[in-house]
PDB file of N, CA and C in Angstrom:
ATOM      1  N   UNK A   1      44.739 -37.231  34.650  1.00  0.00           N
ATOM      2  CA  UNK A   1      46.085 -37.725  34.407  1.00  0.00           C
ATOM      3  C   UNK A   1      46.146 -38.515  33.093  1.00  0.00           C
ATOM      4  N   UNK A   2      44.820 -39.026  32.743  1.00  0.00           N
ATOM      5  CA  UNK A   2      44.976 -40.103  31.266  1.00  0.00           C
ATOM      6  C   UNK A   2      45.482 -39.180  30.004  1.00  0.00           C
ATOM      7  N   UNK A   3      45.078 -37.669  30.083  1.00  0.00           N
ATOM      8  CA  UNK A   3      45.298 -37.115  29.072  1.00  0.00           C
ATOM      9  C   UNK A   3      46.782 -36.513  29.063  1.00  0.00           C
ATOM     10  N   UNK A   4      47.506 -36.451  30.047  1.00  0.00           N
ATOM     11  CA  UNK A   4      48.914 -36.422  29.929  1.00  0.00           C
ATOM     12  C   UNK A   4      49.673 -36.628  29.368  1.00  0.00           C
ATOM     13  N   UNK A   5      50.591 -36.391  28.829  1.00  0.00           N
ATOM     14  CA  UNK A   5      52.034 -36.885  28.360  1.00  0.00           C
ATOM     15  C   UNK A   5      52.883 -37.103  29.541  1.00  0.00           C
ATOM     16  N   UNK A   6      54.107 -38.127  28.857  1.00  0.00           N
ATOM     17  CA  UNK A   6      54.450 -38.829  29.973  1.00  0.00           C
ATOM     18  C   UNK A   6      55.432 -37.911  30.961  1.00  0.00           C
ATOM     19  N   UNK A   7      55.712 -36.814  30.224  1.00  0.00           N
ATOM     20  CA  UNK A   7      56.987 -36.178  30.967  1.00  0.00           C
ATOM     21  C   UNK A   7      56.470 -35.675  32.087  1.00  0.00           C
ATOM     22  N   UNK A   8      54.913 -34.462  31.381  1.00  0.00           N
ATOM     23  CA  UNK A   8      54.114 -34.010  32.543  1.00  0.00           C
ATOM     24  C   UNK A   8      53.258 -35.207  33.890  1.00  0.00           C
ATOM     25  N   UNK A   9      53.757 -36.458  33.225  1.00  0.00           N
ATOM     26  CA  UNK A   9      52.945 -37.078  34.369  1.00  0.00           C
ATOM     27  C   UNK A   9      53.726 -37.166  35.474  1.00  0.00           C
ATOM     28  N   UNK A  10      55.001 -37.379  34.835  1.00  0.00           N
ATOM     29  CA  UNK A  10      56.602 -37.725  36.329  1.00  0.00           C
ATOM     30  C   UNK A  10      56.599 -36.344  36.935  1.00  0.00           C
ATOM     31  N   UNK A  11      56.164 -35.510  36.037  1.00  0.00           N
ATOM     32  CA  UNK A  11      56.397 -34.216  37.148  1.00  0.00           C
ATOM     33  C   UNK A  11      55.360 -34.078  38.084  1.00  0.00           C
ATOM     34  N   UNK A  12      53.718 -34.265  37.412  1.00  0.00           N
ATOM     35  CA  UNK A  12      52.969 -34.369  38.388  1.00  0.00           C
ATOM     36  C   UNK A  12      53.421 -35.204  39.550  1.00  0.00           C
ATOM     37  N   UNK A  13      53.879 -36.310  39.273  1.00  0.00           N
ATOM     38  CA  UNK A  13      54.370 -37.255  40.686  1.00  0.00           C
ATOM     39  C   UNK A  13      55.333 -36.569  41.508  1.00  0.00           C
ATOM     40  N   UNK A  14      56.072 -36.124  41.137  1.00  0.00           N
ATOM     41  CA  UNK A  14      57.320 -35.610  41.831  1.00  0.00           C
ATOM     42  C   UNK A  14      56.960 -34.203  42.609  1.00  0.00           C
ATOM     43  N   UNK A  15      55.833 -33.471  41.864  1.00  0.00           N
ATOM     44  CA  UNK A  15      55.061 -32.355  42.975  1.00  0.00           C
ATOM     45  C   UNK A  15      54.774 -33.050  43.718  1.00  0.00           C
ATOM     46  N   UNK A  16      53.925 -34.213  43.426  1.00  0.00           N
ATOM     47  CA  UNK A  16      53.218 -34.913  44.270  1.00  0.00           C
ATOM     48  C   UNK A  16      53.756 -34.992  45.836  1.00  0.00           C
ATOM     49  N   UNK A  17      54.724 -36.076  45.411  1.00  0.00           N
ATOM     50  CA  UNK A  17      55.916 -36.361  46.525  1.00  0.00           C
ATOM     51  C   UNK A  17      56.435 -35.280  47.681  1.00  0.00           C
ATOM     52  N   UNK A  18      56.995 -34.043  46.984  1.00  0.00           N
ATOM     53  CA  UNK A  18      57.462 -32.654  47.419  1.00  0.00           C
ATOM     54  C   UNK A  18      55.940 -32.265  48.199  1.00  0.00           C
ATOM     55  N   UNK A  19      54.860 -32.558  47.937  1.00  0.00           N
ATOM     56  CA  UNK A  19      53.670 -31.874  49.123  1.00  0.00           C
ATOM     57  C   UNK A  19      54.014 -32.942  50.113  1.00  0.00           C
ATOM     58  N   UNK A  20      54.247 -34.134  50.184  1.00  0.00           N
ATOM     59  CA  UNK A  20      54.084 -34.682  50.974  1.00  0.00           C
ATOM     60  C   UNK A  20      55.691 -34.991  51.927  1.00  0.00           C
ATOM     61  N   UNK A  21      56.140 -32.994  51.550  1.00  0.00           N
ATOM     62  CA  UNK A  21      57.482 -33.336  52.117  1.00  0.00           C
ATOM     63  C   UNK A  21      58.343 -34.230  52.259  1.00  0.00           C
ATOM     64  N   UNK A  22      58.478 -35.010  50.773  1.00  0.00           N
ATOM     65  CA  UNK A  22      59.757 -36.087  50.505  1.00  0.00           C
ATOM     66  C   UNK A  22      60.936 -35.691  50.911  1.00  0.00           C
ATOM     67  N   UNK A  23      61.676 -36.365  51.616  1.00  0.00           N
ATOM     68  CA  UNK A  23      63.255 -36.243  51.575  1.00  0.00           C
ATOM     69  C   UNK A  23      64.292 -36.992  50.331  1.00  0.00           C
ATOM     70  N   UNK A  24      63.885 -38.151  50.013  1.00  0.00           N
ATOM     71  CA  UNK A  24      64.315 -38.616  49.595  1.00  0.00           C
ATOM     72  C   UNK A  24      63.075 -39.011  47.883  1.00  0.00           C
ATOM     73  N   UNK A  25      64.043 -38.524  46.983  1.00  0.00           N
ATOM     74  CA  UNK A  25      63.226 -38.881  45.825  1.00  0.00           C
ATOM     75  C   UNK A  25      63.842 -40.065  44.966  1.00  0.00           C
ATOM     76  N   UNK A  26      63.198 -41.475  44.394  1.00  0.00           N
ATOM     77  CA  UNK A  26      63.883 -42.110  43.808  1.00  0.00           C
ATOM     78  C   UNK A  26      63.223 -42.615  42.327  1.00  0.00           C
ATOM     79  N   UNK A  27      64.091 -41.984  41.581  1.00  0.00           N
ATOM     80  CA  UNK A  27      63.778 -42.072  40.256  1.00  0.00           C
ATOM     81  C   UNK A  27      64.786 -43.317  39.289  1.00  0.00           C
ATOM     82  N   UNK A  28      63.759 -44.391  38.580  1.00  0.00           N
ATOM     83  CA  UNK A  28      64.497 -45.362  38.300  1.00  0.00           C
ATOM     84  C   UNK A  28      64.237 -45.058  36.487  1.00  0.00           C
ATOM     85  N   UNK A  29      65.265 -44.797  35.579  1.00  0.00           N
ATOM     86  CA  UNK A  29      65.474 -44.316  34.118  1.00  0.00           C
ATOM     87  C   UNK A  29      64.142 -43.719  33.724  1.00  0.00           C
ATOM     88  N   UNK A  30      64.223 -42.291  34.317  1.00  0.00           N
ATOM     89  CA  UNK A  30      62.835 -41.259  34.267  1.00  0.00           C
ATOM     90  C   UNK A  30      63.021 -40.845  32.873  1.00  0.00           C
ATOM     91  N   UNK A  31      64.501 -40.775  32.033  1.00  0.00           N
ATOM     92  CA  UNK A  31      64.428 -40.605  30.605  1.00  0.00           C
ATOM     93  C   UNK A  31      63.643 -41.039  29.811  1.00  0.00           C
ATOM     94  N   UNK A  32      63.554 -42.397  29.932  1.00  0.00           N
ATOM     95  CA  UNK A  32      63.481 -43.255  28.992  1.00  0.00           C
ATOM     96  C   UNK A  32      62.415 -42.795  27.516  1.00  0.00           C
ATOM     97  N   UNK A  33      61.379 -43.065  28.774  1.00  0.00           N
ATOM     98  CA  UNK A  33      60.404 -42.000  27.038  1.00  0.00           C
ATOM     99  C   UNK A  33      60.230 -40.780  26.930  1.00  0.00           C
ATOM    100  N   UNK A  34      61.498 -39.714  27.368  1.00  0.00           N
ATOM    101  CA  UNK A  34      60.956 -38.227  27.237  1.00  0.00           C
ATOM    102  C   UNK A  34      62.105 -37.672  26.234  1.00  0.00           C
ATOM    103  N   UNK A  35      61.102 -36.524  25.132  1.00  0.00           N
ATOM    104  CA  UNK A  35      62.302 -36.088  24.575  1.00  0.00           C
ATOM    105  C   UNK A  35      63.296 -34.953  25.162  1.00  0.00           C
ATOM    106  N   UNK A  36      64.527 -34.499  24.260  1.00  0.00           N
ATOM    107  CA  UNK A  36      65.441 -33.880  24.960  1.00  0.00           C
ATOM    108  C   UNK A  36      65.353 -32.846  25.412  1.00  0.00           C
ATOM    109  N   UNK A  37      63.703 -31.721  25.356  1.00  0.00           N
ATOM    110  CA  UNK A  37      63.255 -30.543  25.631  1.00  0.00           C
ATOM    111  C   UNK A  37      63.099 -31.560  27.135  1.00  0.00           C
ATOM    112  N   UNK A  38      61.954 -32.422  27.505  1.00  0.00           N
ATOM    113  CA  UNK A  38      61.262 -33.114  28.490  1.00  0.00           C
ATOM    114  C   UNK A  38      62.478 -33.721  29.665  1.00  0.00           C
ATOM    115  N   UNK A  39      63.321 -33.882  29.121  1.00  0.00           N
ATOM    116  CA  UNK A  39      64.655 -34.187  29.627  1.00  0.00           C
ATOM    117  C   UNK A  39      64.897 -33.116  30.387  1.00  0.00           C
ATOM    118  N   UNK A  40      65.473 -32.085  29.757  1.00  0.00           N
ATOM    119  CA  UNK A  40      65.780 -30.559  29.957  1.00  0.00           C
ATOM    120  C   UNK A  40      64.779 -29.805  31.273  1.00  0.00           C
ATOM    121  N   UNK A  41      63.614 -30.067  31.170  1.00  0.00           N
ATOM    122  CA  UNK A  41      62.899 -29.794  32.106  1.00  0.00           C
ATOM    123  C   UNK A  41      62.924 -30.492  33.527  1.00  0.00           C
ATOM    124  N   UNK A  42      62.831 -31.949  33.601  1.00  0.00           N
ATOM    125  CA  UNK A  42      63.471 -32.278  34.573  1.00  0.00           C
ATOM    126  C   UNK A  42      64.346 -32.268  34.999  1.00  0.00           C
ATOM    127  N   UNK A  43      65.897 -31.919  34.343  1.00  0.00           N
ATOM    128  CA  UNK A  43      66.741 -31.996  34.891  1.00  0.00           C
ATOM    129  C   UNK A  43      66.472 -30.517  35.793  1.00  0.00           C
ATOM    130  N   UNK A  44      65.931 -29.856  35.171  1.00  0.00           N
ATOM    131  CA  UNK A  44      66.028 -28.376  35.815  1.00  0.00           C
ATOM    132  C   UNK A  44      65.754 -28.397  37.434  1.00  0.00           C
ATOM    133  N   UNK A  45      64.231 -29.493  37.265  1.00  0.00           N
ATOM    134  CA  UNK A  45      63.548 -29.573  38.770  1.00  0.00           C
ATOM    135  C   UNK A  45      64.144 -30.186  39.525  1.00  0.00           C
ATOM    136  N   UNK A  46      64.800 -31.514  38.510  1.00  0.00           N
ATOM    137  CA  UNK A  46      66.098 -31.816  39.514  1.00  0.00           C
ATOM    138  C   UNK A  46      67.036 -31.564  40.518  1.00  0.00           C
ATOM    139  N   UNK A  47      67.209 -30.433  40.084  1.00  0.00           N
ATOM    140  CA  UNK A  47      68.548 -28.979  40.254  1.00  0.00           C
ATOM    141  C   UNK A  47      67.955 -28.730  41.372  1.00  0.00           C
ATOM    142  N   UNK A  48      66.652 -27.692  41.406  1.00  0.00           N
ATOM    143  CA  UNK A  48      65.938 -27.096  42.110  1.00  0.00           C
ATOM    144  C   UNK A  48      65.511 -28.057  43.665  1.00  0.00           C
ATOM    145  N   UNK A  49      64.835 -29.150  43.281  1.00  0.00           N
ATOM    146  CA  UNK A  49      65.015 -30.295  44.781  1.00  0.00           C
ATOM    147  C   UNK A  49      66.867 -30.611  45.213  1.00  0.00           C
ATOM    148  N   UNK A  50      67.722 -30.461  44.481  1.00  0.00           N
ATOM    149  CA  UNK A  50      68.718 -30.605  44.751  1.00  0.00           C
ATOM    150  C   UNK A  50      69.151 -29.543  45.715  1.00  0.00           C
ATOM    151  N   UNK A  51      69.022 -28.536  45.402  1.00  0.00           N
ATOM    152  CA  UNK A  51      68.899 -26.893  46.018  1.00  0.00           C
ATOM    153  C   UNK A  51      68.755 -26.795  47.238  1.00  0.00           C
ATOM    154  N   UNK A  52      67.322 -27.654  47.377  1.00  0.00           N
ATOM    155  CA  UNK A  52      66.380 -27.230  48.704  1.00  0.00           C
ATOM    156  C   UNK A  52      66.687 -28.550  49.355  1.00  0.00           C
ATOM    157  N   UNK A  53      67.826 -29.360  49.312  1.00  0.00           N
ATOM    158  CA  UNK A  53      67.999 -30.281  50.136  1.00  0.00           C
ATOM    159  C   UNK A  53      67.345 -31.560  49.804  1.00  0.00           C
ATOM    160  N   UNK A  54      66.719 -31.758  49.100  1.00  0.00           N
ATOM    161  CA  UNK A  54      66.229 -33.120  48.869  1.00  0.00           C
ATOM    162  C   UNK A  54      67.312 -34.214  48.004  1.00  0.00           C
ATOM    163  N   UNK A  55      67.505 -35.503  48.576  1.00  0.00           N
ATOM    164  CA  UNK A  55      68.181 -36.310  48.517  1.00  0.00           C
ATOM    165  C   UNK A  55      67.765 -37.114  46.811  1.00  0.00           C
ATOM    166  N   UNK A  56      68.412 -37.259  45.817  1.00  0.00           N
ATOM    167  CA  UNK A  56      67.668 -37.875  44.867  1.00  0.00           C
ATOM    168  C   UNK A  56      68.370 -39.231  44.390  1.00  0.00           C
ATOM    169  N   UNK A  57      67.786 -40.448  44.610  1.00  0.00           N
ATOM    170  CA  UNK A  57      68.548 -41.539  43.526  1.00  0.00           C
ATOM    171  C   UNK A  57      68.114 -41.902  42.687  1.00  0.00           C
ATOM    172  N   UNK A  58      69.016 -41.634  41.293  1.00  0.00           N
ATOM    173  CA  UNK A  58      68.735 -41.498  39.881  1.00  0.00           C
ATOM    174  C   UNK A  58      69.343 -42.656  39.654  1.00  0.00           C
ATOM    175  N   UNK A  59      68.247 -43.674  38.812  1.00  0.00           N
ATOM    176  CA  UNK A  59      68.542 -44.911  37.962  1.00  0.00           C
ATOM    177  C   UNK A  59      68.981 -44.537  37.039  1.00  0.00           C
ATOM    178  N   UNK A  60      70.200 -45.096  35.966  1.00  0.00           N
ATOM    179  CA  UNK A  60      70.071 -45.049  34.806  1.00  0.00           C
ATOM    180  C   UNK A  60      70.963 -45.569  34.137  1.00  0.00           C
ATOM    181  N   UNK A  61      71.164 -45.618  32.713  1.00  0.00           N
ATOM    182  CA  UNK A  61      72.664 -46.740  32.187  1.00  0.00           C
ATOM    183  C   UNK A  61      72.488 -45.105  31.128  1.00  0.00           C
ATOM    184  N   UNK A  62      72.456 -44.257  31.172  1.00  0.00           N
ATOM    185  CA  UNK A  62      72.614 -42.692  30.211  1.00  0.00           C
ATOM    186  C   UNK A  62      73.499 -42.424  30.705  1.00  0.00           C
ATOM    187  N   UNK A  63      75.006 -42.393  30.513  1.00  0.00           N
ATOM    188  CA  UNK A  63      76.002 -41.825  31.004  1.00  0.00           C
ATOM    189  C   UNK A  63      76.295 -40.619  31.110  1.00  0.00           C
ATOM    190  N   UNK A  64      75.975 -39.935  29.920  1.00  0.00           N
ATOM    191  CA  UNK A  64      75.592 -38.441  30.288  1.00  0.00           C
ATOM    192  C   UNK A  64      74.896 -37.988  30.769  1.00  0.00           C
ATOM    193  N   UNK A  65      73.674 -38.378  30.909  1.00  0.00           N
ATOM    194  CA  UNK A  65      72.975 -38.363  31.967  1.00  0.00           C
ATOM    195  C   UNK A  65      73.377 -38.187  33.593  1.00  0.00           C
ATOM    196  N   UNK A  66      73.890 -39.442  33.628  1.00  0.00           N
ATOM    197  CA  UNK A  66      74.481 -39.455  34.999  1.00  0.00           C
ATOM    198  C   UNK A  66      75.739 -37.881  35.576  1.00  0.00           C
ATOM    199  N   UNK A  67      76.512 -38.037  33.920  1.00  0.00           N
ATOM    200  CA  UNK A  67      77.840 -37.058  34.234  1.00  0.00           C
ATOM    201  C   UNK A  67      77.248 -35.478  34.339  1.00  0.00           C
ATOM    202  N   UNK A  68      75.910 -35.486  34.048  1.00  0.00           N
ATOM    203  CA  UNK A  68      75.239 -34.073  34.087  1.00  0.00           C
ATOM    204  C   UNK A  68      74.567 -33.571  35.230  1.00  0.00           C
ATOM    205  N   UNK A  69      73.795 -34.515  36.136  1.00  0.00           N
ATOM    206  CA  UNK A  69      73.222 -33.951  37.437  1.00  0.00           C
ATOM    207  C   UNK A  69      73.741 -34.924  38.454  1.00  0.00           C
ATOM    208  N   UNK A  70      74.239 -36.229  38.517  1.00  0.00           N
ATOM    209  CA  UNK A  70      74.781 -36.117  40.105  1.00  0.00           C
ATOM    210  C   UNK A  70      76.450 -35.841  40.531  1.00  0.00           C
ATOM    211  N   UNK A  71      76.295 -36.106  41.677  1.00  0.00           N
ATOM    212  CA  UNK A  71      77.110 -35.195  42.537  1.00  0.00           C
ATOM    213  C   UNK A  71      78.308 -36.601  43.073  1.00  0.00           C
ATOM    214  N   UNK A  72      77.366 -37.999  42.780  1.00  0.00           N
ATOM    215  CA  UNK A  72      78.201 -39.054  43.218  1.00  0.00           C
ATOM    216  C   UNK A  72      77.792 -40.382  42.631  1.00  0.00           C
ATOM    217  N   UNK A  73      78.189 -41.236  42.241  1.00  0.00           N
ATOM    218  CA  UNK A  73      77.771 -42.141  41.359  1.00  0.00           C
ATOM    219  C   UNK A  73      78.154 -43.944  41.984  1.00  0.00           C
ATOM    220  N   UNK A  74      77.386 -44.988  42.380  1.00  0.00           N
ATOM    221  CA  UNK A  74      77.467 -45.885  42.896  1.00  0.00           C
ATOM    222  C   UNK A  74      77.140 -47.020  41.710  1.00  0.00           C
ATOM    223  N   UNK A  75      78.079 -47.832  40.897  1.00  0.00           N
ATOM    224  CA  UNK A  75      77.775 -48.691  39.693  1.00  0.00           C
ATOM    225  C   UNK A  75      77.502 -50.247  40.644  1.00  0.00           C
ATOM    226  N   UNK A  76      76.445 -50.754  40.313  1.00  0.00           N
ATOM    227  CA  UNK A  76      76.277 -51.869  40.794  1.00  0.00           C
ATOM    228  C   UNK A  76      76.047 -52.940  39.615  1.00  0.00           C
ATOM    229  N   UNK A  77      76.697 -54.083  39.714  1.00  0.00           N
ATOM    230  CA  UNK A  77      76.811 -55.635  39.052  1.00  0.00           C
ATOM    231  C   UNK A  77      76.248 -56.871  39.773  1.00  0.00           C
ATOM    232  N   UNK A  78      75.671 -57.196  38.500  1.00  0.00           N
ATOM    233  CA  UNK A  78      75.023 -58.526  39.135  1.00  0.00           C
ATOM    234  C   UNK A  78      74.549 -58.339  41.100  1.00  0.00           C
ATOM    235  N   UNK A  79      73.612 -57.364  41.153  1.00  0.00           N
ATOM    236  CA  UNK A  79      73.040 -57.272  42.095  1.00  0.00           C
ATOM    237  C   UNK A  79      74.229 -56.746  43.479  1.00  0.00           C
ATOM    238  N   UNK A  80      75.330 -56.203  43.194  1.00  0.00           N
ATOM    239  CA  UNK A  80      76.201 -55.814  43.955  1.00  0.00           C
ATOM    240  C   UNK A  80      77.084 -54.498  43.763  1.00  0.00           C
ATOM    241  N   UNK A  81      77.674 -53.794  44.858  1.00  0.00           N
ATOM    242  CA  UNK A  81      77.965 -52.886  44.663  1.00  0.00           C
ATOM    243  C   UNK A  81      79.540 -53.037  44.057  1.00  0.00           C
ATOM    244  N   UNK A  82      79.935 -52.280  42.400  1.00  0.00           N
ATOM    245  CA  UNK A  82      81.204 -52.441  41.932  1.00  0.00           C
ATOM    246  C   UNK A  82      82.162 -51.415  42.091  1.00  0.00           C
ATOM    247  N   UNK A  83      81.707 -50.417  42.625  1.00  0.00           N
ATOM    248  CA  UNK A  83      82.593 -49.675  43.103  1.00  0.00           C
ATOM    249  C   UNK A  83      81.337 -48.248  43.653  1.00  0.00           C
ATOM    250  N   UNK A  84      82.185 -47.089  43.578  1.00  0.00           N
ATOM    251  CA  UNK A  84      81.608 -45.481  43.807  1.00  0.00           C
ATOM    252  C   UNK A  84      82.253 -44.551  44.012  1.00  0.00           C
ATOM    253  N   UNK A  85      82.044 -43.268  42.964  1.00  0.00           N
ATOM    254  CA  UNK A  85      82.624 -42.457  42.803  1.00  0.00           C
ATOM    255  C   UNK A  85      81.951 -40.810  42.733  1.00  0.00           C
ATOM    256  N   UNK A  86      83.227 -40.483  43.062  1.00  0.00           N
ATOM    257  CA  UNK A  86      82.366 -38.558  43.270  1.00  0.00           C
ATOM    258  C   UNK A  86      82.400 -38.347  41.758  1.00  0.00           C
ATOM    259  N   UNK A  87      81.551 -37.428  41.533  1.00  0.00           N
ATOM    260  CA  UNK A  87      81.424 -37.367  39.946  1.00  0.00           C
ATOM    261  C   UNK A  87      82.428 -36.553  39.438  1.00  0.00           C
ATOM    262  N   UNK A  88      82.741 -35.461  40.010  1.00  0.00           N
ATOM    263  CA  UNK A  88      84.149 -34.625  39.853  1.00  0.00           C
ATOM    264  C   UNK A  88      85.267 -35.569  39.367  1.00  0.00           C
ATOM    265  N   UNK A  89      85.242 -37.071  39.794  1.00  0.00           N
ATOM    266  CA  UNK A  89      86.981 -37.819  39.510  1.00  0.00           C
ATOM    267  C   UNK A  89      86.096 -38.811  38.997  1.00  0.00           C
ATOM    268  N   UNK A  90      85.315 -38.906  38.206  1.00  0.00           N
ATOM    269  CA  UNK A  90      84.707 -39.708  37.204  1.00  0.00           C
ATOM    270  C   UNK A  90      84.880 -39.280  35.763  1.00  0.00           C
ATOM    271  N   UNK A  91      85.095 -40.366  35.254  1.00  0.00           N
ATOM    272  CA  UNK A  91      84.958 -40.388  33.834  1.00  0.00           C
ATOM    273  C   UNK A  91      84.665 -41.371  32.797  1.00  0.00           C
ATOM    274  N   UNK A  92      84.146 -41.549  31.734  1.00  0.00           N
ATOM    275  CA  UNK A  92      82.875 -42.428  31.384  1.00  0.00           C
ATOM    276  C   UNK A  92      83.988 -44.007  31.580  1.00  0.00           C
ATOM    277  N   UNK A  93      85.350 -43.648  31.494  1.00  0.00           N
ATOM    278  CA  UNK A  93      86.009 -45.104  31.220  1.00  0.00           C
ATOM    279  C   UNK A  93      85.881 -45.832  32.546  1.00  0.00           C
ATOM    280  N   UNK A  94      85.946 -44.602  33.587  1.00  0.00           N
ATOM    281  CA  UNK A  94      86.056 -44.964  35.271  1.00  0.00           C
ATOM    282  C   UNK A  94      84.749 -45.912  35.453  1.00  0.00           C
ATOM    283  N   UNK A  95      83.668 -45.415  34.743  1.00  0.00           N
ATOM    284  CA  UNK A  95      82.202 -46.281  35.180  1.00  0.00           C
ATOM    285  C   UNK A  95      82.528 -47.352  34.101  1.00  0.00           C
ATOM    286  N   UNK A  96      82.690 -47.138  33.149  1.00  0.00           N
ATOM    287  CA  UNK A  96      82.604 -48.170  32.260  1.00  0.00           C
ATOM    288  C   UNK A  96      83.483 -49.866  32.804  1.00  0.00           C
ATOM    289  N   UNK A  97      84.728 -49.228  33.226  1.00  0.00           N
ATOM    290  CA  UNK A  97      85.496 -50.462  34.181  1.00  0.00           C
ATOM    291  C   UNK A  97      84.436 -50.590  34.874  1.00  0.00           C
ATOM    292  N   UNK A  98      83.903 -49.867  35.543  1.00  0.00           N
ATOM    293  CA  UNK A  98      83.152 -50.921  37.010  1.00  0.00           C
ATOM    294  C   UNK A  98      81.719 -51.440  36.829  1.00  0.00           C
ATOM    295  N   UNK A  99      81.295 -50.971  35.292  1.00  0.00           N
ATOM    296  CA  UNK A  99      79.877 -52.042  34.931  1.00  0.00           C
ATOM    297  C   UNK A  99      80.795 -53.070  34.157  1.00  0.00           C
ATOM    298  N   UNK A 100      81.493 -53.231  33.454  1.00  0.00           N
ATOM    299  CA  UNK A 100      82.172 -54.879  32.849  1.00  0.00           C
ATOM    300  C   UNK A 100      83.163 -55.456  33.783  1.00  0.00           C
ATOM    301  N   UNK A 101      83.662 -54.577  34.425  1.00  0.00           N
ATOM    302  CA  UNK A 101      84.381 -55.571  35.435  1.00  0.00           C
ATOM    303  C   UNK A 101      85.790 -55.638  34.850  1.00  0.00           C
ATOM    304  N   UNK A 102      86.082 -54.470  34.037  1.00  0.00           N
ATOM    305  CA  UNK A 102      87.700 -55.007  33.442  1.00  0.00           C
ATOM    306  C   UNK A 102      87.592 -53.342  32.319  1.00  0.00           C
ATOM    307  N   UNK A 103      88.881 -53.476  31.620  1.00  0.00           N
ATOM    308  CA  UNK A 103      89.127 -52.379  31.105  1.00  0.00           C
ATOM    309  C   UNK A 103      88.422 -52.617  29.541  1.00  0.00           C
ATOM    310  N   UNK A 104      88.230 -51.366  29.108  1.00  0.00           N
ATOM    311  CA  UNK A 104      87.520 -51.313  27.752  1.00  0.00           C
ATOM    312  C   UNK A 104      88.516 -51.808  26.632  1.00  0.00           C
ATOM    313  N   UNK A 105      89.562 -52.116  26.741  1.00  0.00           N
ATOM    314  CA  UNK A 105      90.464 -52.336  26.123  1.00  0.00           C
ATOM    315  C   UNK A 105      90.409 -53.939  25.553  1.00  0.00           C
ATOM    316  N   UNK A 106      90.401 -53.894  27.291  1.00  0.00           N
ATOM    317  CA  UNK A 106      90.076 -55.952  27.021  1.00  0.00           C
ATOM    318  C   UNK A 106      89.463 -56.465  26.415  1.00  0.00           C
ATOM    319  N   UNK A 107      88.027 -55.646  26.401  1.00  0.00           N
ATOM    320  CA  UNK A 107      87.071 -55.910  25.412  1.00  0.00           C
ATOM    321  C   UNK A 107      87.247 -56.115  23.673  1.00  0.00           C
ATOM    322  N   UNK A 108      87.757 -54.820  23.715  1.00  0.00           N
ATOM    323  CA  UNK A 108      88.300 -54.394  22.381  1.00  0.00           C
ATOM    324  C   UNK A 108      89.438 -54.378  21.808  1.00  0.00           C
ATOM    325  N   UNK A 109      90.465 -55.105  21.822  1.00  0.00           N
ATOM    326  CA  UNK A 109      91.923 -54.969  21.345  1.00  0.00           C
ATOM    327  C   UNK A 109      91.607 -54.209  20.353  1.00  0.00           C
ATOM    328  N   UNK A 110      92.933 -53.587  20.000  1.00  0.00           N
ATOM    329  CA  UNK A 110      93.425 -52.712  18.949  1.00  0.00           C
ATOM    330  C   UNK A 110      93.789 -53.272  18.026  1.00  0.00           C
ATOM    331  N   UNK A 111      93.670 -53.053  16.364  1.00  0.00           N
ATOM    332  CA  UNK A 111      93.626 -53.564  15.222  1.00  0.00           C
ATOM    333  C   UNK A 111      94.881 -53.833  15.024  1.00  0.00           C
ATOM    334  N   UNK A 112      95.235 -55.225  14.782  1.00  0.00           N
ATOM    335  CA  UNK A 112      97.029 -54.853  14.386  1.00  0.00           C
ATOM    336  C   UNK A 112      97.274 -55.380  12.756  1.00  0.00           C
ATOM    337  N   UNK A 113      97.868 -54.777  12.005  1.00  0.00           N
ATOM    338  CA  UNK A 113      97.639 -55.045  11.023  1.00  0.00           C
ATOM    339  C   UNK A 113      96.730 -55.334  10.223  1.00  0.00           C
ATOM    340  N   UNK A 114      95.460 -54.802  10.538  1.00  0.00           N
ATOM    341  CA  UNK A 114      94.303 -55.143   9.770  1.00  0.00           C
ATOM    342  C   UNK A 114      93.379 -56.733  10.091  1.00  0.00           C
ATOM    343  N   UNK A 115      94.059 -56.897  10.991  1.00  0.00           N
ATOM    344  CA  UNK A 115      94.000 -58.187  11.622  1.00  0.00           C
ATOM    345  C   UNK A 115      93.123 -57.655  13.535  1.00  0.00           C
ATOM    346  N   UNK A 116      92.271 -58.196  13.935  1.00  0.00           N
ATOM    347  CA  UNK A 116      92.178 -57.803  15.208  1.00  0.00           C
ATOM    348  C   UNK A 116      92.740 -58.895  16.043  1.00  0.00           C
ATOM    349  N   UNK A 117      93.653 -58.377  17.475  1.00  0.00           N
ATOM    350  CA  UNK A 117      94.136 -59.146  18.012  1.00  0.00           C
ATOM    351  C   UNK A 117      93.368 -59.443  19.178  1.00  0.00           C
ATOM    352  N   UNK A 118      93.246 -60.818  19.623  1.00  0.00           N
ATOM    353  CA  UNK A 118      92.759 -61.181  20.977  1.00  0.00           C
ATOM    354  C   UNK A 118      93.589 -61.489  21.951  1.00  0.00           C
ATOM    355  N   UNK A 119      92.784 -61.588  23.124  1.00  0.00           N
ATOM    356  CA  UNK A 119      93.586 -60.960  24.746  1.00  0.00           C
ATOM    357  C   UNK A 119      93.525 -63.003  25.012  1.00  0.00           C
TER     358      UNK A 119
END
């Protein structure tokens, strides 16, 4: 396993898991150090345990990520649940309200006159 790269090592784990008839797989930001081929590959196996019934919870703050393989999405704050949504009636502003807690707007007023205005 030392001579691995990291992508092939999460997959080794995740066979791993699948011999030992996992139901439930939980992956916390499995991106992080893989590139977008290594990405591509897991998402695939993803798919495939998705297929055959296996349950998966995917960590991550990759929004596309998220909007690409699950099926339902649960945003949690400060250690609590801020809302949850089917991914079908999601959209990045829908999560984005429920990790700040308010609209993107608020954040950001709109330029008025070259001037930015605050809320």
């Amino acid at each position: 396993m030392k001579n691995l790269n990291i992508a092939t090592m999460q997959m080794v784990e995740i066979v791993g898991a699948m011999s030992r008839r996992t139901r439930v797989l939980l992956l916390d930001e499995p991106t992080s150090a893989l590139t977008e081929r290594e990405t591509a590959k897991l998402f695939a196996a993803l798919r495939q345990l998705k297929q055959e019934g296996i349950t998966i919870i995917y960590i991550s703050h990759k929004l596309d990520e998220i909007m690409a393989i699950a099926d339902r999405l649960t945003v949690l704050k400060d250690g609590k649940v801020a809302g949850a949504l089917d991914i079908a009636d999601a959209t990045k502003e829908k999560i984005v309200r429920l990790m700040v807690g308010r609209e993107l707007s608020a954040l950001y007023p709109e330029k008025d006159g070259g001037r930015q205005t605050r809320c």
